[in-house]
N, C-alpha and C. Protein backbone atom coordinates (compact mmCIF):
# COMPACT_ATOMS: atom_id res chain seq x y z
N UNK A 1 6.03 -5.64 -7.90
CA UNK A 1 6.79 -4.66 -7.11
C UNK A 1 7.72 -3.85 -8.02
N UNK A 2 8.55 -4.36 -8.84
CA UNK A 2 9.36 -3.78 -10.00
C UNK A 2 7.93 -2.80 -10.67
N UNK A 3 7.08 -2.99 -10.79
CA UNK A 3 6.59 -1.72 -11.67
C UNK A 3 6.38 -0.71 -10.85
N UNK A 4 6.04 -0.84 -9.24
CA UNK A 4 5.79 0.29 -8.25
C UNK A 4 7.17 0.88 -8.79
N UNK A 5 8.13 0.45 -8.32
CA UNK A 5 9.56 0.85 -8.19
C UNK A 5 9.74 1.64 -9.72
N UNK A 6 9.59 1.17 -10.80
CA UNK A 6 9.57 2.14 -11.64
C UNK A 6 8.73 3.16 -12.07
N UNK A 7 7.72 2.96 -11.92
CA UNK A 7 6.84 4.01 -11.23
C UNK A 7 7.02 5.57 -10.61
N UNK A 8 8.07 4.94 -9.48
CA UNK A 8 8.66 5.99 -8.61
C UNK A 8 9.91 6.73 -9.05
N UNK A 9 10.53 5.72 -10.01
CA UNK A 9 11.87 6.47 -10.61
C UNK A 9 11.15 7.41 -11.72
N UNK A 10 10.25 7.24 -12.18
CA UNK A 10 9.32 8.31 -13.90
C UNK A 10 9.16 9.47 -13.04
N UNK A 11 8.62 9.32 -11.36
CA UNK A 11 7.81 10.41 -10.94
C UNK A 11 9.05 11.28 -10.90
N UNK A 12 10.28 10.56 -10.23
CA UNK A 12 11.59 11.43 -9.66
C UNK A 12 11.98 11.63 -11.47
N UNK A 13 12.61 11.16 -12.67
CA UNK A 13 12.81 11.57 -13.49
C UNK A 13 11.81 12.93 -13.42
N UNK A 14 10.67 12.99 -14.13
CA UNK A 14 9.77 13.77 -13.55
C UNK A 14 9.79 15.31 -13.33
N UNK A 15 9.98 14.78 -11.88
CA UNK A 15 9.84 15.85 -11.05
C UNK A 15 11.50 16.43 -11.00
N UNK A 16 12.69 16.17 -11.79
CA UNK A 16 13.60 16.64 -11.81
C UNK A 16 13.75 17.85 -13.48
N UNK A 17 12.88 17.03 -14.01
CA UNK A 17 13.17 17.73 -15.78
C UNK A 17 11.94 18.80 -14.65
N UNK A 18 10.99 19.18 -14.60
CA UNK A 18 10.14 20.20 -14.15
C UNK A 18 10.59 20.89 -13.12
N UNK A 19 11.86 20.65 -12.36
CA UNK A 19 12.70 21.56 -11.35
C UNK A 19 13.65 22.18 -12.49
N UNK A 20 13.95 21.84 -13.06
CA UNK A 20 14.79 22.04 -14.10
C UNK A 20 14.36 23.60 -14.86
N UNK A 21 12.87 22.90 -15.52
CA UNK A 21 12.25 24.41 -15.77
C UNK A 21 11.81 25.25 -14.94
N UNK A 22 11.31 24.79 -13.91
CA UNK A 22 10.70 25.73 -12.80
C UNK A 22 11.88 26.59 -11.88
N UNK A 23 13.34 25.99 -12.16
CA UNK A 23 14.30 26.41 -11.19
C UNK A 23 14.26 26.40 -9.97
N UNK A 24 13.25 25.39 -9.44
CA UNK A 24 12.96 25.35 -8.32
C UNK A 24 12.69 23.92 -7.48
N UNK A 25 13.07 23.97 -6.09
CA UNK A 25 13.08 22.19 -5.22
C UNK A 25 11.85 22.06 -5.23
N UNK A 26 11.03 23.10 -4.97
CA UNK A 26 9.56 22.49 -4.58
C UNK A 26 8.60 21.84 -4.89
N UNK A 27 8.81 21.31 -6.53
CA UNK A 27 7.99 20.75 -7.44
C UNK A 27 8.35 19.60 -6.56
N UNK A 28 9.72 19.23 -6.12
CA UNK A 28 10.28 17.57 -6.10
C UNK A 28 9.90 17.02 -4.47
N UNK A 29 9.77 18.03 -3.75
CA UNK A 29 9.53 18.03 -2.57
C UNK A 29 8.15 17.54 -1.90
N UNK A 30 7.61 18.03 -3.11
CA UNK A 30 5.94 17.69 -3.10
C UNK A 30 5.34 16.27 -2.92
N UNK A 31 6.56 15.53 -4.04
CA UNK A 31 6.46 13.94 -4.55
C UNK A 31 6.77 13.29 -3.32
């Protein structure tokens, strides 16, 4: 279960550095 769970924190790391470049929620919204 700990690897699902980290898993899910890489996707949100992730999907925050690529809102970051994209300037945009919708990349994160997707996840």
């Amino acid at each position: 279960m700990a690897i699902l769970v980290e898993w899910e924190h890489l996707k949100l790391i992730n999907c925050l550095k690529l809102q970051f470049i994209a300037k945009s929620w919708s990349v994160c919204k997707r996840i």
